[in-house]
C-alpha atoms as a PDB file:
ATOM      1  CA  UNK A   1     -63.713 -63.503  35.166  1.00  0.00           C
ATOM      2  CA  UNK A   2     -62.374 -61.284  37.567  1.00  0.00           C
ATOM      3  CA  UNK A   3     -62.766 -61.996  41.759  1.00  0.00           C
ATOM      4  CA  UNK A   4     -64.090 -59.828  43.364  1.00  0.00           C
ATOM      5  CA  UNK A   5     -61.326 -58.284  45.761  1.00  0.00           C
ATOM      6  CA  UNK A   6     -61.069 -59.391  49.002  1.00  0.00           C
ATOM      7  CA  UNK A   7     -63.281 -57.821  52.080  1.00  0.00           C
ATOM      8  CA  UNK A   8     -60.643 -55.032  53.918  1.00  0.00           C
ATOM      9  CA  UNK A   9     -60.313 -56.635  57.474  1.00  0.00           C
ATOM     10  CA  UNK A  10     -62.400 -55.638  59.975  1.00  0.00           C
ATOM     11  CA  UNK A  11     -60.740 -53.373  63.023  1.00  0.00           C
ATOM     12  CA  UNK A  12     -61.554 -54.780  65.837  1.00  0.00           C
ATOM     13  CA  UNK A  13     -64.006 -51.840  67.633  1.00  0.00           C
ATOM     14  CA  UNK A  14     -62.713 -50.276  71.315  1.00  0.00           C
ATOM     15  CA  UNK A  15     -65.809 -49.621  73.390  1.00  0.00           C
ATOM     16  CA  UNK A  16     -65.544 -47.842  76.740  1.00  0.00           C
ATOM     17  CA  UNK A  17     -66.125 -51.053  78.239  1.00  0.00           C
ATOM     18  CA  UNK A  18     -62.483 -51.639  76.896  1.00  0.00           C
ATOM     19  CA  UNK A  19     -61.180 -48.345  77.681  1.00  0.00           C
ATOM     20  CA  UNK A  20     -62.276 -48.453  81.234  1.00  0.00           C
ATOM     21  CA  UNK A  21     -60.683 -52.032  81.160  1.00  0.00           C
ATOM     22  CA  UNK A  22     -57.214 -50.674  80.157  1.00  0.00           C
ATOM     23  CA  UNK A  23     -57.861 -47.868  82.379  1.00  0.00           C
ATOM     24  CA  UNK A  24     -58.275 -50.292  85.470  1.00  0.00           C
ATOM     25  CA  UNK A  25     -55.326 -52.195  84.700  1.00  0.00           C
ATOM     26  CA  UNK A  26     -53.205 -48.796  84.353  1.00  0.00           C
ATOM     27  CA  UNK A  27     -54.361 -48.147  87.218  1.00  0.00           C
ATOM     28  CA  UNK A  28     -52.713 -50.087  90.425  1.00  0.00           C
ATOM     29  CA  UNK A  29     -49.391 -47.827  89.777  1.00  0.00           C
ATOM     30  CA  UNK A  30     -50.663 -44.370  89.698  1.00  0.00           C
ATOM     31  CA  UNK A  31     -52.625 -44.721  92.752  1.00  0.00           C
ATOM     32  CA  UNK A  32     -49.761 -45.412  94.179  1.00  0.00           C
ATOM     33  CA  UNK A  33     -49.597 -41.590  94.235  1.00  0.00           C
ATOM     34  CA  UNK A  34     -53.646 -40.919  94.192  1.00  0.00           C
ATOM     35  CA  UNK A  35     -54.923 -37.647  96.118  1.00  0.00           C
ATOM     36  CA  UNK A  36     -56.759 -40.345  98.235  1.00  0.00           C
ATOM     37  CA  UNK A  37     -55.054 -41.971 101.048  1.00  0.00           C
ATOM     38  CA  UNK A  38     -56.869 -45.458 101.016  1.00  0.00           C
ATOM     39  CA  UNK A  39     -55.676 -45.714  97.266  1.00  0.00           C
ATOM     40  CA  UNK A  40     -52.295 -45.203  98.071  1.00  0.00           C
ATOM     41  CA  UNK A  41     -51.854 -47.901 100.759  1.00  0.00           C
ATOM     42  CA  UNK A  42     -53.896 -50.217  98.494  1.00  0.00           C
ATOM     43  CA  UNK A  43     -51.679 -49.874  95.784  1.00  0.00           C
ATOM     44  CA  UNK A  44     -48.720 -49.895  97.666  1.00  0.00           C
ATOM     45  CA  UNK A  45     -49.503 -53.379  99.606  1.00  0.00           C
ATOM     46  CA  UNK A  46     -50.022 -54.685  95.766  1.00  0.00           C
ATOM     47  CA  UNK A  47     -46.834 -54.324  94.356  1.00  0.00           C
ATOM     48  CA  UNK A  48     -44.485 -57.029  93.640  1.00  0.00           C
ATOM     49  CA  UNK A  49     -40.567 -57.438  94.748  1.00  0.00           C
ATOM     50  CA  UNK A  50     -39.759 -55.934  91.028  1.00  0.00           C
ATOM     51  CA  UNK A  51     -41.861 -52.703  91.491  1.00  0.00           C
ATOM     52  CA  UNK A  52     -40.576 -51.857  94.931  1.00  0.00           C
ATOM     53  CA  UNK A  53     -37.102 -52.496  93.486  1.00  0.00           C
ATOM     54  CA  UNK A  54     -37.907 -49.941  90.920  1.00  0.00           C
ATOM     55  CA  UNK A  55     -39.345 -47.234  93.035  1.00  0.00           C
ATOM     56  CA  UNK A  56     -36.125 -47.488  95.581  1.00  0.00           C
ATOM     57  CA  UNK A  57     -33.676 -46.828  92.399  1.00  0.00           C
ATOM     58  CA  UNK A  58     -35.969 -44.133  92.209  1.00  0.00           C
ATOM     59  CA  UNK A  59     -35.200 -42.696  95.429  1.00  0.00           C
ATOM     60  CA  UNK A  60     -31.727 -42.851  95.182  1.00  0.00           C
ATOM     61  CA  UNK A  61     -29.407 -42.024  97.784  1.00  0.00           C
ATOM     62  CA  UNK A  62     -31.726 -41.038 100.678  1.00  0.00           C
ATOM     63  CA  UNK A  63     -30.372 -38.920 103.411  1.00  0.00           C
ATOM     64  CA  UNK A  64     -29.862 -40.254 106.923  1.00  0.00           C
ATOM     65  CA  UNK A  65     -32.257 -39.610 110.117  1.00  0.00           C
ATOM     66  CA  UNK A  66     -35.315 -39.520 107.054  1.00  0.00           C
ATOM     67  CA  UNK A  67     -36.751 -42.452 107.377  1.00  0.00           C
ATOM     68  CA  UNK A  68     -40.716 -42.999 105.915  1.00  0.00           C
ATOM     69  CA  UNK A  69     -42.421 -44.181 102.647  1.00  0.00           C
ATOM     70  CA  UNK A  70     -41.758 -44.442  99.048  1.00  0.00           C
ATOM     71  CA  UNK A  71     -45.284 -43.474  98.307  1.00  0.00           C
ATOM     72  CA  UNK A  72     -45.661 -40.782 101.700  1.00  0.00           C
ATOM     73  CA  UNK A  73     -49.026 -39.358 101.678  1.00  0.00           C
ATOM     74  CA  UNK A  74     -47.563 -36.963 104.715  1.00  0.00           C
ATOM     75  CA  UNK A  75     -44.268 -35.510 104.920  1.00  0.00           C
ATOM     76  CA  UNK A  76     -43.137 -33.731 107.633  1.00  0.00           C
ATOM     77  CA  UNK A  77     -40.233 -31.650 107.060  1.00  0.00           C
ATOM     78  CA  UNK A  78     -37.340 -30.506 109.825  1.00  0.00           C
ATOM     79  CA  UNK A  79     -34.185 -29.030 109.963  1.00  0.00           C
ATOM     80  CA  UNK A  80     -32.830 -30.413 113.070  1.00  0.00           C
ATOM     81  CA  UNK A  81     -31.575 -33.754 112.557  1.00  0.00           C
ATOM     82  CA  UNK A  82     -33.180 -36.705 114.517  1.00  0.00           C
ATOM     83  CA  UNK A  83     -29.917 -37.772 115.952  1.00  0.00           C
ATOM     84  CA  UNK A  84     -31.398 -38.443 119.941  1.00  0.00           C
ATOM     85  CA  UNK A  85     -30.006 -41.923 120.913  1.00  0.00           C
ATOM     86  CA  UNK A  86     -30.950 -44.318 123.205  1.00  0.00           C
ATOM     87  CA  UNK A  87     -28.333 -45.952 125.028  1.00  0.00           C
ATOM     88  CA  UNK A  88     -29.120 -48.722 125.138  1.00  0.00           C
ATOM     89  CA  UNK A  89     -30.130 -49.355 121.039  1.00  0.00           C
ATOM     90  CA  UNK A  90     -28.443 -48.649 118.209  1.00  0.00           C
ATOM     91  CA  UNK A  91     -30.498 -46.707 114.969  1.00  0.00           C
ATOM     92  CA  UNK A  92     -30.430 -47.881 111.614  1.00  0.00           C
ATOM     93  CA  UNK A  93     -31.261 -45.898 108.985  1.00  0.00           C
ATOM     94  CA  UNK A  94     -33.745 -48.503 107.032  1.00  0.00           C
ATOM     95  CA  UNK A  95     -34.702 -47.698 103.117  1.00  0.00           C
ATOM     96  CA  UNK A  96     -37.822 -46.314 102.697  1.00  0.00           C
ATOM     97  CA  UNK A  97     -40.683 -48.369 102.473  1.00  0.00           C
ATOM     98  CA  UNK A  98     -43.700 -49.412 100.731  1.00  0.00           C
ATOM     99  CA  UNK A  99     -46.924 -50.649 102.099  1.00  0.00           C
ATOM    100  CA  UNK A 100     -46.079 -50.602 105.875  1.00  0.00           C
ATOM    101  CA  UNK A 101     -44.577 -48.436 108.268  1.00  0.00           C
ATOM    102  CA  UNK A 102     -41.077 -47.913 108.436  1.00  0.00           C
ATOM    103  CA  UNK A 103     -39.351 -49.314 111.642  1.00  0.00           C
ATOM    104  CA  UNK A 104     -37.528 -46.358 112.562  1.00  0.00           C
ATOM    105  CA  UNK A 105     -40.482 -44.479 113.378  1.00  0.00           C
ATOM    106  CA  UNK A 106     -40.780 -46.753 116.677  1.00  0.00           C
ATOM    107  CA  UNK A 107     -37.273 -45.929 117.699  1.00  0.00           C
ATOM    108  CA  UNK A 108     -37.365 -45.069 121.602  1.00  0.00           C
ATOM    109  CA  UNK A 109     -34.989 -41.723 121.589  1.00  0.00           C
ATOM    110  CA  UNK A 110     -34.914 -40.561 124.793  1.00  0.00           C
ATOM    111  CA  UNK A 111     -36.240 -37.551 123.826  1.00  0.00           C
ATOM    112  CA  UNK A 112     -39.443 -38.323 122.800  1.00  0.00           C
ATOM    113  CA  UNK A 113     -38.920 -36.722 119.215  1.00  0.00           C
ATOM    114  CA  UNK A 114     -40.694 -39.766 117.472  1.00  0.00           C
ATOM    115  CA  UNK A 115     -43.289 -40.525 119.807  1.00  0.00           C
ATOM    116  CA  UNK A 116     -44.491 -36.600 119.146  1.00  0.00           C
ATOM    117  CA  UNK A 117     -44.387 -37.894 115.588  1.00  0.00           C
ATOM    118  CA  UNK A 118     -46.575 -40.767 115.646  1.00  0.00           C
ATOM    119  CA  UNK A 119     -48.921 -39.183 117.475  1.00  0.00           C
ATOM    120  CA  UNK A 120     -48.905 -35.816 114.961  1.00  0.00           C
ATOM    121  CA  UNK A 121     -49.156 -38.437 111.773  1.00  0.00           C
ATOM    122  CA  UNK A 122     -51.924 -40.424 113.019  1.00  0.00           C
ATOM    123  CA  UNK A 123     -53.949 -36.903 114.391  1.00  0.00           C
ATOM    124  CA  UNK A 124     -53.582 -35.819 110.395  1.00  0.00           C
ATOM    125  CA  UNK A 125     -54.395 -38.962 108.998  1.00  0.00           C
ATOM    126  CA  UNK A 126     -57.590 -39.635 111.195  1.00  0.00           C
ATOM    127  CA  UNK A 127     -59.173 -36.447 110.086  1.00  0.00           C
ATOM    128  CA  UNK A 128     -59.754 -38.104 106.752  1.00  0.00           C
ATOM    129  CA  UNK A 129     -59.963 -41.787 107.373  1.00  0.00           C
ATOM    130  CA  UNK A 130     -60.792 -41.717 111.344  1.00  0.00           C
ATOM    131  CA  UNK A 131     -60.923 -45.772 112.203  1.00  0.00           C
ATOM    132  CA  UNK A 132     -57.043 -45.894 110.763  1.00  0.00           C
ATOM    133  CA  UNK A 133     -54.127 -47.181 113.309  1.00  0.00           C
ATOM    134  CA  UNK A 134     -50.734 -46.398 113.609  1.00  0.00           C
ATOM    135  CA  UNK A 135     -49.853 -49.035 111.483  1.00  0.00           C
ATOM    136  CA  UNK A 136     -52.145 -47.282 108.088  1.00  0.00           C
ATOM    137  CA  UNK A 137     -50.703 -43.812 108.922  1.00  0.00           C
ATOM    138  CA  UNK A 138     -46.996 -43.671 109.094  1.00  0.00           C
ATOM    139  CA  UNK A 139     -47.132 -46.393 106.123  1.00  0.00           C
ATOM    140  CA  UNK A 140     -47.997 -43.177 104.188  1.00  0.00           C
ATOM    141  CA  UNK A 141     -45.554 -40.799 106.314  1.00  0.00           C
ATOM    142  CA  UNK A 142     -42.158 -39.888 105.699  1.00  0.00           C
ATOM    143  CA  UNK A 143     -39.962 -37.699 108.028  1.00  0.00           C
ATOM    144  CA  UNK A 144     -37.307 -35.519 105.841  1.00  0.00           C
ATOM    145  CA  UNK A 145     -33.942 -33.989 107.366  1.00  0.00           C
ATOM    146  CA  UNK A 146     -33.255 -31.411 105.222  1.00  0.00           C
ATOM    147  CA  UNK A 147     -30.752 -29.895 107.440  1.00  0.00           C
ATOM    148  CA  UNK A 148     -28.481 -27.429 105.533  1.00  0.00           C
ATOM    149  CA  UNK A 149     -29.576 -28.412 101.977  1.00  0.00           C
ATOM    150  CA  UNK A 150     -32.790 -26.998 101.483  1.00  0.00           C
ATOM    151  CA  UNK A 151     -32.764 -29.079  97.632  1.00  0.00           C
ATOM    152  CA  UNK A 152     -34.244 -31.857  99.503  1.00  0.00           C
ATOM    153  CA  UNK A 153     -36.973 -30.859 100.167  1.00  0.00           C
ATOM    154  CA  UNK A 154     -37.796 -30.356  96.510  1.00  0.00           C
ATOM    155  CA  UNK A 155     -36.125 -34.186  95.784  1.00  0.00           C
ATOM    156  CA  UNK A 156     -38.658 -35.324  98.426  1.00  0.00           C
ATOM    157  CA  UNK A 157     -41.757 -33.404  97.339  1.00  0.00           C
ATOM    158  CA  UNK A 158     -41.051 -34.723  93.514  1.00  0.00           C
ATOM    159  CA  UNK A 159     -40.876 -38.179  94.401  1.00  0.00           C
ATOM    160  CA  UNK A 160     -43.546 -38.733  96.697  1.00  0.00           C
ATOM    161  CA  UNK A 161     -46.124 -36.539  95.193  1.00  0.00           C
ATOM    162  CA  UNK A 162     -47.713 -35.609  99.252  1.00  0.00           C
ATOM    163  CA  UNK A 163     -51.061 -34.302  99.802  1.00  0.00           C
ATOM    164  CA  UNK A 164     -49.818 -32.922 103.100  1.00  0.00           C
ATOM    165  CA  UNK A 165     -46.842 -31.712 104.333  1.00  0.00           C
ATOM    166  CA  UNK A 166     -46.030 -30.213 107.424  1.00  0.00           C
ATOM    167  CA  UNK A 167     -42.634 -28.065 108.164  1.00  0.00           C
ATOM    168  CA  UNK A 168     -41.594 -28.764 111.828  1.00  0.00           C
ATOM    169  CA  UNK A 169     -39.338 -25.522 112.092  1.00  0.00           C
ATOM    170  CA  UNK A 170     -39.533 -22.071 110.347  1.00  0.00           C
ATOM    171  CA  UNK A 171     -35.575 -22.319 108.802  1.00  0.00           C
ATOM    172  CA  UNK A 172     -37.511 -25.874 106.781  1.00  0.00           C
ATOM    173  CA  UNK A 173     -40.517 -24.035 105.578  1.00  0.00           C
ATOM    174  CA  UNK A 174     -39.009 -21.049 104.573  1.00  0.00           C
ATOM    175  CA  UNK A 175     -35.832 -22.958 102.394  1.00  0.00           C
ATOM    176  CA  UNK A 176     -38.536 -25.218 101.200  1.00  0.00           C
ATOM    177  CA  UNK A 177     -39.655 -22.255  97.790  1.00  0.00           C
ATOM    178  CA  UNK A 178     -43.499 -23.067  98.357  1.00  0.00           C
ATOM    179  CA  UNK A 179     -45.921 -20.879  97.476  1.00  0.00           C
ATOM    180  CA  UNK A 180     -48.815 -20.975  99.836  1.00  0.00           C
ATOM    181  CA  UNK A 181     -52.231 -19.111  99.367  1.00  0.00           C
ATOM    182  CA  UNK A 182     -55.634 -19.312 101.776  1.00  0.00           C
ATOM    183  CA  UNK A 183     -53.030 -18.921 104.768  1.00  0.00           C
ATOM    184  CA  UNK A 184     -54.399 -18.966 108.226  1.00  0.00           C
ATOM    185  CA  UNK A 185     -51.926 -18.543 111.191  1.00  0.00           C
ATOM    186  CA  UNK A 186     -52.769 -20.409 114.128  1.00  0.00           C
ATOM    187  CA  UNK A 187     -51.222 -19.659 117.879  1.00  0.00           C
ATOM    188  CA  UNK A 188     -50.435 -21.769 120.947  1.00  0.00           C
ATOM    189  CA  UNK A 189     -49.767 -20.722 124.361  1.00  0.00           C
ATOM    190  CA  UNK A 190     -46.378 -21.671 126.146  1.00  0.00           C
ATOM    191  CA  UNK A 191     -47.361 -23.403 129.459  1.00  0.00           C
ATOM    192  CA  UNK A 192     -45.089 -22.183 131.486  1.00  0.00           C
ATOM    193  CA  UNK A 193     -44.620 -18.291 130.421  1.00  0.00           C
ATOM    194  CA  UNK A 194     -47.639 -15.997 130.271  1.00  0.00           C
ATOM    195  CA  UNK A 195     -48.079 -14.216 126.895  1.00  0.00           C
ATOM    196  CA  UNK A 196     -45.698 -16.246 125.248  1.00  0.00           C
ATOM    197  CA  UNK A 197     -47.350 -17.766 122.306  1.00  0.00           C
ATOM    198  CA  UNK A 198     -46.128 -20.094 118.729  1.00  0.00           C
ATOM    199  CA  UNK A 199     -47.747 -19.374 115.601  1.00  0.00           C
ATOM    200  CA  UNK A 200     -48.217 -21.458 113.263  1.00  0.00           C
ATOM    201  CA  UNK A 201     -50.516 -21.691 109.754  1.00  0.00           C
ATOM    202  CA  UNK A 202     -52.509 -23.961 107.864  1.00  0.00           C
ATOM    203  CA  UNK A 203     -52.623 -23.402 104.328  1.00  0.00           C
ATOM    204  CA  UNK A 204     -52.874 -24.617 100.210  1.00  0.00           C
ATOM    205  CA  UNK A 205     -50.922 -24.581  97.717  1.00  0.00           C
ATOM    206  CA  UNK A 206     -51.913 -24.014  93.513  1.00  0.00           C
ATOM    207  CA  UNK A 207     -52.349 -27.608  93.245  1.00  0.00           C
ATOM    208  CA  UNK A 208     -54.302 -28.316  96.250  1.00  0.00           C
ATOM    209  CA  UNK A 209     -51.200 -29.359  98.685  1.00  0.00           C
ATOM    210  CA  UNK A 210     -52.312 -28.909 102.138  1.00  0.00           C
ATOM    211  CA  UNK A 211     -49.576 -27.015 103.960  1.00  0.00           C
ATOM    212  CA  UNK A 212     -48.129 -25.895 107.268  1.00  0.00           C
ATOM    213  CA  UNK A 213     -45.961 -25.096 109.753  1.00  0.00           C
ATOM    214  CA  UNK A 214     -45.704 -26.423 113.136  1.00  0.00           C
ATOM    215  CA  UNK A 215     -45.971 -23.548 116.190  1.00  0.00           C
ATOM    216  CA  UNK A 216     -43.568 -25.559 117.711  1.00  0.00           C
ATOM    217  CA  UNK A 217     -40.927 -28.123 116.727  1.00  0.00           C
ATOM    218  CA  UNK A 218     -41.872 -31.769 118.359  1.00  0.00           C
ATOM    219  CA  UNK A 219     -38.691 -31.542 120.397  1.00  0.00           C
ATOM    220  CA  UNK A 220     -39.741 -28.815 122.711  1.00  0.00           C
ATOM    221  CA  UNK A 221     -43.090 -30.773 123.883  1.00  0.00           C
ATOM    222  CA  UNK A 222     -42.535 -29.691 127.400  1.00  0.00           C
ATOM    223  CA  UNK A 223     -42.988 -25.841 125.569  1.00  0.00           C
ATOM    224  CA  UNK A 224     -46.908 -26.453 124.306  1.00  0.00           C
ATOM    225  CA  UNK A 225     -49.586 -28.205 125.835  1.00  0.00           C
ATOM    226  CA  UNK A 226     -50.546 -31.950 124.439  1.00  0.00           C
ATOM    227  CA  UNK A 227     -54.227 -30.643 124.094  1.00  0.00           C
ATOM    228  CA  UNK A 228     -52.981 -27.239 122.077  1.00  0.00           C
ATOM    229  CA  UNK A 229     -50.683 -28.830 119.525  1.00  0.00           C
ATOM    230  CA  UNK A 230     -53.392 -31.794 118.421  1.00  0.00           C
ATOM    231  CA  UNK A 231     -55.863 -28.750 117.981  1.00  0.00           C
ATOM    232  CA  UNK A 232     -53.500 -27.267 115.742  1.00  0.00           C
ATOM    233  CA  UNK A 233     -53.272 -29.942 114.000  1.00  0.00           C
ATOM    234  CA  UNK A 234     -57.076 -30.937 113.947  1.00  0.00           C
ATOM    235  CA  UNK A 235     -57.215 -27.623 112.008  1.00  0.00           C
ATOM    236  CA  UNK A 236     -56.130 -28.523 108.933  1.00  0.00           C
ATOM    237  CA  UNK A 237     -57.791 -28.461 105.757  1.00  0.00           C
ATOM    238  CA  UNK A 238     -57.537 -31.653 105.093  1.00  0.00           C
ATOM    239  CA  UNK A 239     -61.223 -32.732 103.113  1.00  0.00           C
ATOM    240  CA  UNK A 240     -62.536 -35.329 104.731  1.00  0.00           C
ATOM    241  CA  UNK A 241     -63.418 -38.733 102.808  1.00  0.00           C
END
């Protein structure tokens, strides 16, 4: 008598309950570079020796006087290279980092070039998220020196996938090949010179990029007014959380 053949084995069903499962544990490494700013740091404090290892070899050679964050949230773009020394200490250009802010962003130069900068980064990053410190903020900021190679920029903007950036000087922002729509220029008055004024803009790019450009380079703080320049900033599109 002949057996019956065997029953086919069963395939083993996928509900969404799995999906969102596999989804969740997907997850951790693209919000390293999620539109959300909480997400990113999150992810970013959870990654092991091995994954920061691979996301530095995926940087590169970085170029000097740009120090900030493999996973920058905010970029801030310049020309003019951040070479102001203190006398008295020596900089080191540190690798990018990952979960906390880089080092060199606390570098007394005499000039006050990055104190302008922490202030400007944390100004940006409290219109979204307003109880964040210093510390949050520039772990999601990076500070590019493009100086005379404009392909930078583009390096930069690839690998860190930024929801803002923010040119410091016209010659960055117009080498930098974005294409900006829902412009809207924005004007400070010089101090110190009646009818002088800076104009900068807020704007967005086709993917939802936040954009601008600074009326006024952070070196030349003595040329705007503290008050001026943080409303400028304060007047960017950023959506808040």
């Amino acid at each position: 008598m002949d057996l019956p053949d065997p029953m086919p084995p069963v395939k083993p069903t996928t509900t969404m309950a799995d999906k969102d499962r596999i989804i969740a544990l997907r997850r951790p490494a693209s919000q390293l570079f999620s539109p959300r700013a909480d997400e990113r740091l999150a992810a970013a404090r959870a990654q092991n020796k091995r994954a920061r290892a691979t996301l530095t070899d995926r940087a590169g050679e970085w170029p000097a006087n740009s120090p900030g964050s493999l996973n920058a949230w905010l970029l801030l773009v310049t020309t003019k290279p951040p070479v102001w020394r203190d006398p008295l200490l020596t900089w080191v250009d540190r690798p990018l980092a990952l979960g906390e802010a880089n080092e060199s962003f606390f570098y007394p130069d005499p000039l006050g070039f990055w104190s302008e900068i922490r202030r400007w980064s944390l100004v940006l990053f409290r219109l979204r998220y307003p109880t964040w410190g210093l510390g949050e903020a520039l772990a999601l900021t990076s500070l590019l020196h493009v100086g005379e190679d404009p392909g930078r920029f583009r390096t930069a903007f690839d690998l860190f996938s930024p929801r803002v950036v923010l040119f410091l000087d016209e010659p960055s922002w117009l080498g930098s090949g974005l294409d900006v729509q829902k412009s809207v220029s924005h004007y400070i008055k010089d101090p110190h010179r009646a009818g002088q004024v800076y104009e900068g803009f807020w704007g967005e790019a086709a993917d939802g990029v936040i954009v601008g450009k600074s009326p006024q380079h952070p070196t030349t703080h003595k040329l705007y007014r503290e008050d001026d320049m943080i409303g400028f900033l304060r007047s960017a599109p950023i959506p808040h959380g």
